[in-house]
Protein backbone atom coordinates (compact mmCIF):
# COMPACT_ATOMS: atom_id res chain seq x y z
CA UNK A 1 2.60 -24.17 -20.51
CA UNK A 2 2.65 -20.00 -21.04
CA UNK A 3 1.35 -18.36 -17.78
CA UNK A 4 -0.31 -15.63 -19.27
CA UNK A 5 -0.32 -12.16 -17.04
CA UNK A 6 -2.12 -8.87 -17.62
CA UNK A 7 -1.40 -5.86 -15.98
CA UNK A 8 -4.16 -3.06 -15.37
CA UNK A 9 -2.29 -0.15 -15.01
CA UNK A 10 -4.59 2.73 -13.35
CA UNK A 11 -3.93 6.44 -13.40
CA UNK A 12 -1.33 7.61 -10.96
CA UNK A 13 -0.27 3.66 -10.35
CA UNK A 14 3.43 3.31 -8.78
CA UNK A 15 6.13 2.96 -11.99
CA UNK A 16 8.10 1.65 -9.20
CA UNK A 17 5.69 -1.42 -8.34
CA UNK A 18 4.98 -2.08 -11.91
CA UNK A 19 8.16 -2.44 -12.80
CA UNK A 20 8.98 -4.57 -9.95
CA UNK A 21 6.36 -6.97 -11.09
CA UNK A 22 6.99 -7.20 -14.23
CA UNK A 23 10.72 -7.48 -14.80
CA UNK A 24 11.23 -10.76 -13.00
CA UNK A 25 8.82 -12.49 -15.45
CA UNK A 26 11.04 -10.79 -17.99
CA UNK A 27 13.94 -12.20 -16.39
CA UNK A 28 13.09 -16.02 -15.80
CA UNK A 29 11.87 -16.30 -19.62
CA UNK A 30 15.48 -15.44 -20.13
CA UNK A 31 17.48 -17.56 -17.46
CA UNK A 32 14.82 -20.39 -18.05
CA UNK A 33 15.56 -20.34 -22.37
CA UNK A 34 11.97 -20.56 -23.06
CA UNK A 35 9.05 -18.27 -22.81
CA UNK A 36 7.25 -19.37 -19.16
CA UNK A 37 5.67 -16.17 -18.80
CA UNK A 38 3.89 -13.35 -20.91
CA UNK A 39 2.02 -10.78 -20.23
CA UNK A 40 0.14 -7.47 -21.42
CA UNK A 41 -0.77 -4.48 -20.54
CA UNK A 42 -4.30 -2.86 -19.93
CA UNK A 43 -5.92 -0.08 -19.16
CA UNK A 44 -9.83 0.68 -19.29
CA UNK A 45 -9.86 2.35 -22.40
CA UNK A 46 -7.18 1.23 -24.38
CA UNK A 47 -5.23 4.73 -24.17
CA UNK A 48 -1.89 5.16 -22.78
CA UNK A 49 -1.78 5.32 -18.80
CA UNK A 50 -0.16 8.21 -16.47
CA UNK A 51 2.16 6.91 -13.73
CA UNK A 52 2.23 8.94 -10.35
CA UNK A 53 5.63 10.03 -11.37
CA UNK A 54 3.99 11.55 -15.24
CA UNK A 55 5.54 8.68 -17.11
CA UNK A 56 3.76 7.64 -19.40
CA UNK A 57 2.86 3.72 -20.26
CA UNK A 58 1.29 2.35 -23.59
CA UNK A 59 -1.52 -0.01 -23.20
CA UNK A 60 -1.86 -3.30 -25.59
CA UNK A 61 -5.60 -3.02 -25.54
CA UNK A 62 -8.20 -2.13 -23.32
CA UNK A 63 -9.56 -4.57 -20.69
CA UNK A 64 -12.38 -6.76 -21.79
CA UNK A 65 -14.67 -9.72 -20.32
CA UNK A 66 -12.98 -12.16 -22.64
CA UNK A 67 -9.19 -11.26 -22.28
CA UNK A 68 -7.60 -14.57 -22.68
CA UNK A 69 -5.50 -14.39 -18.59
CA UNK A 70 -4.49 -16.78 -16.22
CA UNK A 71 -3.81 -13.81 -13.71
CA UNK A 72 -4.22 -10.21 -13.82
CA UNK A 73 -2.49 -7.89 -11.82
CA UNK A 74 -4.54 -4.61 -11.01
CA UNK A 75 -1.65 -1.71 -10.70
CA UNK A 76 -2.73 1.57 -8.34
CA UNK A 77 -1.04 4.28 -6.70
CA UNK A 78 -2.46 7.48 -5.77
CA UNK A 79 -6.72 7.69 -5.07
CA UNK A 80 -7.36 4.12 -6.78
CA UNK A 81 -11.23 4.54 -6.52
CA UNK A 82 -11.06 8.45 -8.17
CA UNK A 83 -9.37 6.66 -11.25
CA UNK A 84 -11.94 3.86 -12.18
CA UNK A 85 -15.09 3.96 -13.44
CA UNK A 86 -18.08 2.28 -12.24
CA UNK A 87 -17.91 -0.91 -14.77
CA UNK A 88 -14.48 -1.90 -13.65
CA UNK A 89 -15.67 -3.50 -10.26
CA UNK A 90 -18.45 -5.78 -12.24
CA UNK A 91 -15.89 -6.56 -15.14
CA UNK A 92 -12.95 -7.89 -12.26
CA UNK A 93 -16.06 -10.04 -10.73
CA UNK A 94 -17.01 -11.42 -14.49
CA UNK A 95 -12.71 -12.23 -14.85
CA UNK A 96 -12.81 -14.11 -11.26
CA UNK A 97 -15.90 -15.68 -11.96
CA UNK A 98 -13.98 -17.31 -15.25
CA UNK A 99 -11.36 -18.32 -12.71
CA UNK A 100 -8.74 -15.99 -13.51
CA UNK A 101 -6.31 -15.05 -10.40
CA UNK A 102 -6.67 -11.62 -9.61
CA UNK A 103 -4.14 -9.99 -7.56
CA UNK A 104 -3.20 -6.02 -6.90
CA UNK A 105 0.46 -3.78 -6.25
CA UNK A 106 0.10 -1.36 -3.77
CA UNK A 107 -3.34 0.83 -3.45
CA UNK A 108 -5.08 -1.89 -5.88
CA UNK A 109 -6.30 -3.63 -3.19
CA UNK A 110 -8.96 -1.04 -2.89
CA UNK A 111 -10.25 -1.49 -5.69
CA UNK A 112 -10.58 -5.08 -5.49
CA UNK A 113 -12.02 -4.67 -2.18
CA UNK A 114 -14.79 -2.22 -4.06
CA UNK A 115 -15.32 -5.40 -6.24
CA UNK A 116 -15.94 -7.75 -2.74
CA UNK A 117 -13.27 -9.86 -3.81
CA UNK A 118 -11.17 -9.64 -1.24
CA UNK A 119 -14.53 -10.30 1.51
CA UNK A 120 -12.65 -13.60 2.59
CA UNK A 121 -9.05 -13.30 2.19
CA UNK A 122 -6.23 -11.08 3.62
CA UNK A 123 -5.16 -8.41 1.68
CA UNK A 124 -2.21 -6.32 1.86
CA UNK A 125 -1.05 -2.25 0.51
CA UNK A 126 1.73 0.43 1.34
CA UNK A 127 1.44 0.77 5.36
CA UNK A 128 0.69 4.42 4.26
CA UNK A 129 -2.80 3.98 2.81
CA UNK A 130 -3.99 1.20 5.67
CA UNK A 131 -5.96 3.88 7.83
CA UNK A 132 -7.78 5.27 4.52
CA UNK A 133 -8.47 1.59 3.62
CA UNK A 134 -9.81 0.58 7.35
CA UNK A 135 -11.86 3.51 6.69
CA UNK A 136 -13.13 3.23 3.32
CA UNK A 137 -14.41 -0.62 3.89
CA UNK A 138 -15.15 -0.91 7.77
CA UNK A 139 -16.23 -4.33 7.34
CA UNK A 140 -12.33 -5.50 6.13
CA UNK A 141 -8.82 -5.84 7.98
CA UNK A 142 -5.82 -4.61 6.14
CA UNK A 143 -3.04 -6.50 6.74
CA UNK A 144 0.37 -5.27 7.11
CA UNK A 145 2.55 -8.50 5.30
CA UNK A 146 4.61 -7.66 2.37
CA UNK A 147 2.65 -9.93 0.25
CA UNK A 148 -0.53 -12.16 0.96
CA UNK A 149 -0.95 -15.07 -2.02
CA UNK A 150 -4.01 -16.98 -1.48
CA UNK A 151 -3.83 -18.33 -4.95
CA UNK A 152 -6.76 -16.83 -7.04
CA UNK A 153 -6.18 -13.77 -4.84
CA UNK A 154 -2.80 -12.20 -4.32
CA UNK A 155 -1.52 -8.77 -3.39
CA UNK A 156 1.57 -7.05 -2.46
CA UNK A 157 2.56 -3.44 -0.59
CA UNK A 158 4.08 -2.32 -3.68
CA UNK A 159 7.58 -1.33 -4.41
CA UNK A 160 10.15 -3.53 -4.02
CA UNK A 161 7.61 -6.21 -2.28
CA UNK A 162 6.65 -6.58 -5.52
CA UNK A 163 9.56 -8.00 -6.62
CA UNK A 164 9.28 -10.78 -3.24
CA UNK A 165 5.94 -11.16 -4.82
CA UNK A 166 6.56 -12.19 -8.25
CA UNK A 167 9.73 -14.17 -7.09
CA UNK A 168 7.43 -16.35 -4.62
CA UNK A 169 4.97 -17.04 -7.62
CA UNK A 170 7.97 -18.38 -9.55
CA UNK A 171 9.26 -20.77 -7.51
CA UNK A 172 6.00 -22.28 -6.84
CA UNK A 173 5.42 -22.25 -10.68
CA UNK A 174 9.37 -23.35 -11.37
CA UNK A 175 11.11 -24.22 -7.99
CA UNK A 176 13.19 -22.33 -5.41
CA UNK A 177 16.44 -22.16 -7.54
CA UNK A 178 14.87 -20.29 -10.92
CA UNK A 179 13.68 -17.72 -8.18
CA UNK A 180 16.77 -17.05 -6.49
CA UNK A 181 18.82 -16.51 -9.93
CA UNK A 182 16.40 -14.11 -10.91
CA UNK A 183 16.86 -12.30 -7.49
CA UNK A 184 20.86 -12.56 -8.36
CA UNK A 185 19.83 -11.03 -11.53
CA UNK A 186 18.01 -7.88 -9.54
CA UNK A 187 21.45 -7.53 -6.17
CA UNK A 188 18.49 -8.88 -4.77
CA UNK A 189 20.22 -10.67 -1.84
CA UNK A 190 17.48 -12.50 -0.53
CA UNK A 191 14.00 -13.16 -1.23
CA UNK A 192 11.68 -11.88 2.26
CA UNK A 193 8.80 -14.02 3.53
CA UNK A 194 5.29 -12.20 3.70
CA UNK A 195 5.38 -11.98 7.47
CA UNK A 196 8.57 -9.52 7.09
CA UNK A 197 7.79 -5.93 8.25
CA UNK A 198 6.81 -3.62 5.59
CA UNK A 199 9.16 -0.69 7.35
CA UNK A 200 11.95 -1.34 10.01
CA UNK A 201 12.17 -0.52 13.70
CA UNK A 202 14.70 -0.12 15.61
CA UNK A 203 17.20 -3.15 16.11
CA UNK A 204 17.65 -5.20 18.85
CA UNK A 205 21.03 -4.03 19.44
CA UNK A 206 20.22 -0.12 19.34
CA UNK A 207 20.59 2.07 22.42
CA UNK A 208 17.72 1.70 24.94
CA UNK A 209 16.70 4.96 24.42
CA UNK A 210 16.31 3.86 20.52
CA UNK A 211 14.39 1.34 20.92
CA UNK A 212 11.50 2.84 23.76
CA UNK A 213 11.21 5.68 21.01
CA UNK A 214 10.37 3.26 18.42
CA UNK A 215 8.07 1.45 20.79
CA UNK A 216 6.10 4.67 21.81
CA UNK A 217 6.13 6.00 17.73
CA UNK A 218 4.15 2.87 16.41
CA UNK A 219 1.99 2.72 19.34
CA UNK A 220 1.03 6.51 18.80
CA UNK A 221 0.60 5.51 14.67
CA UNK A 222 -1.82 2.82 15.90
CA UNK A 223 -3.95 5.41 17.90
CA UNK A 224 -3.75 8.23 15.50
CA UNK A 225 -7.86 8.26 16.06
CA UNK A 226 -7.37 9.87 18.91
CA UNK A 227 -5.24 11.90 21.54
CA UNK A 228 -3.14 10.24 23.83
CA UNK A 229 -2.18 11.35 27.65
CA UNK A 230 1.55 11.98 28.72
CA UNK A 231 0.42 9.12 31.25
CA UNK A 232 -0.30 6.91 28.31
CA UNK A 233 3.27 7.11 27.06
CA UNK A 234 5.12 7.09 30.35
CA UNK A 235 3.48 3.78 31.40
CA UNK A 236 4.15 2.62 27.95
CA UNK A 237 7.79 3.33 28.22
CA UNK A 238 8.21 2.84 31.72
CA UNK A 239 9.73 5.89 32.03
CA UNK A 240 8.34 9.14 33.69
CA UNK A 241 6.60 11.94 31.66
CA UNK A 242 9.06 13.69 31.60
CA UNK A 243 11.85 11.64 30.67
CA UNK A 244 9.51 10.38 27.65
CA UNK A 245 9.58 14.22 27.08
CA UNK A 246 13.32 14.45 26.94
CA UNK A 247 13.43 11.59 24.75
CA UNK A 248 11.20 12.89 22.13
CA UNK A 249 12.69 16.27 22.05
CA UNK A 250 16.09 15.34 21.98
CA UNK A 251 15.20 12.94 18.95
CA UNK A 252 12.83 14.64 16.99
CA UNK A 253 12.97 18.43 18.16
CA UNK A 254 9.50 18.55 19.28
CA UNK A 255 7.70 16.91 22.33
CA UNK A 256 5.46 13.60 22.14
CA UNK A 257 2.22 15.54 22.09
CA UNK A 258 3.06 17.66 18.61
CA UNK A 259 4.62 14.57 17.25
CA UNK A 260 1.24 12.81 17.56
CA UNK A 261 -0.28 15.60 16.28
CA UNK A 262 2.55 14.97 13.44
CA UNK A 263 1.19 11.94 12.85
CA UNK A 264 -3.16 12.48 13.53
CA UNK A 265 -2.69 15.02 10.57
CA UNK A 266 -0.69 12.78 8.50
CA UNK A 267 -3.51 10.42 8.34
CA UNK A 268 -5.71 13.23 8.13
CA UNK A 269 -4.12 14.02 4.77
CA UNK A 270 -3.89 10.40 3.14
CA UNK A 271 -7.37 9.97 4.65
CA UNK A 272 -8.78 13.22 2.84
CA UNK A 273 -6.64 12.29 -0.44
CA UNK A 274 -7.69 8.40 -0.65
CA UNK A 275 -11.41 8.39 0.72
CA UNK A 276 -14.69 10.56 0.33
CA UNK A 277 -14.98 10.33 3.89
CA UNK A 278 -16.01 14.52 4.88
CA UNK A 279 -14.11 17.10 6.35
CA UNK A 280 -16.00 16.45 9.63
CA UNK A 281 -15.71 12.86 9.52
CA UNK A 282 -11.93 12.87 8.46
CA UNK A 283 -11.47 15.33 11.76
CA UNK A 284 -13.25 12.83 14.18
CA UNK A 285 -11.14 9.95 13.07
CA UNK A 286 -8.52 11.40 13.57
CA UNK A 287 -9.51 13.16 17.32
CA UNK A 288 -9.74 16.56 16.32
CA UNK A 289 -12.89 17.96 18.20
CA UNK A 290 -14.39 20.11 15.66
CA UNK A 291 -14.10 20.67 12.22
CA UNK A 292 -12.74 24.67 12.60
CA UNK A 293 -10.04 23.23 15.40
CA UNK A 294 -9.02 20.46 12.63
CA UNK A 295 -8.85 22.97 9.93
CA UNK A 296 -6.43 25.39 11.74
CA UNK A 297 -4.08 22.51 12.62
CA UNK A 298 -4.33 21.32 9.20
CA UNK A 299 -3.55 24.85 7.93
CA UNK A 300 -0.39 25.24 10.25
CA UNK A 301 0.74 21.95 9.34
CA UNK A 302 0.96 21.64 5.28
CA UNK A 303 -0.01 25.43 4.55
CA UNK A 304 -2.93 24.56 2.88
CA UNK A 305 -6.87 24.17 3.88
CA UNK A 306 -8.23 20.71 4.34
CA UNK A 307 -10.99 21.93 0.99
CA UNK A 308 -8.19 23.07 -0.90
CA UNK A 309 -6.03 20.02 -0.83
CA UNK A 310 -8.80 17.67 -1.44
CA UNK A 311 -9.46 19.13 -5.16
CA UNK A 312 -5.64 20.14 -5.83
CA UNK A 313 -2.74 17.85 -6.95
């Protein structure tokens, strides 16, 4: 039997993830000599789509209540909820409801969390987008896997993951050994497990000094709502302050507290870009005391006013 697949490619979606989802099914109808898999592609409207990177992707036909799926795969990239309308929530319900899988690639989990589809399952995105998706729905836990597949819900960080993704839901459809000749067919040397890290720290084998830097940088990622205390960090490393200072500046140029800073405004920015969260709000979560204090650090940062990037490109 055909598994049919639709992809619903949304402004600005990643080239990169779509492609990654879509070329293995390409691939096993080949190895496999017979057609196991098609698909087509959607968009709202029916009109050619933009990727982030200004390619541009013909649609079949525009997404309706009665496309004839067994999955569809929603496709995002930069601000998801700026490039939907207000139907498309109620239409991915009325597609569930018929029992069609529903999965997303990279920042498309936001908009199937705006449809309160993903209410009782894990759902995964890029690691850069998980703070402006904690923020955005309060009430959910993003999860930091590769790729979550809870059958009629699946998603996937995007990029390459999407290729783990894809090759998982073969073998389950067509066994283990299909999968891994398709991953031949990509150099891909091994298919990863869900539970594998999104981004790499530092290995077991690096210089001490390697690996309490890596230790301290995702702690300060995780706290990025906040400032931390040179104490903080030197109990956390087990090192005095100002070893942990040494450390950081030798590394990175700059001392622990600017890197955090590094990093608070970094989320400030996706945060801005991604939600409709305010200026004022967007400089509390991210420990800034006021919104003038945010604003000049913002400034001195990226060159640009928080107001100003919010509306440009």
């Amino acid at each position: 039997m055909v598994v049919r697949i639709g992809f619903l490619l949304i402004p600005r979606f990643s080239a990169l993830g779509f492609l990654c989802a879509a070329e293995p099914l390409r691939v096993a109808n080949r190895l496999a000599e017979e057609k196991l898999f098609e698909w087509t592609v959607f968009s709202e409207d029916g009109r050619p789509v933009a990727a982030s990177n200004g390619m541009q992707v013909a649609a079949d036909a525009p997404l309706g209540p009665e496309a004839a799926l067994d999955s569809l795969i929603v496709v995002a990239g930069f601000e998801p909820l700026k490039q939907i309308s207000s139907a498309l929530p109620r239409l991915l319900r009325r597609l569930a409801a018929r029992r069609i899988e529903i999965g997303a690639l990279d920042t498309g989990a936001f908009v199937l969390a705006q449809a309160r589809l993903v209410d009782q399952v894990p759902v995964t995105m890029h690691w850069e987008v998980c703070a402006a998706f904690a923020e955005a729905f309060p009430d959910l836990t993003p999860s930091t896997e590769l790729f979550e597949d809870h059958g009629r819900i699946f998603t996937s960080a995007g990029g390459t993951a999407s290729i783990d993704l894809m090759l998982h839901r073969i073998g389950r459809l067509h066994g283990p050994r299909l999968a891994r000749r398709v991953a031949e067919q990509f150099i891909h040397s091994a298919i990863r497990l869900p539970g594998e890290p999104q981004r790499r720290r530092a290995p077991r084998d690096a210089p001490a000094g390697g690996r309490t830097l890596a230790r301290l940088t995702a702690w300060m990622e995780s706290v990025a709502d906040r400032r931390v205390t040179p104490g903080e960090l030197a109990d956390l490393a087990r090192r005095s302050p100002r070893h942990v200072e040494r450390l950081f500046r030798r590394h990175y140029g700059w001392g622990p507290a600017t890197h955090h800073r590094k990093l608070r405004l970094a989320r400030a920015r996706t945060l801005l870009r991604e939600t409709a969260l305010s200026i004022v709000d967007i400089a509390d979560a991210c420990g800034f005391e006021s919104r003038s204090n945010f604003s000049r650090a913002y400034r001195a940062e990226f060159g640009i006013a928080p107001a100003r990037d919010r509306v440009e490109p």
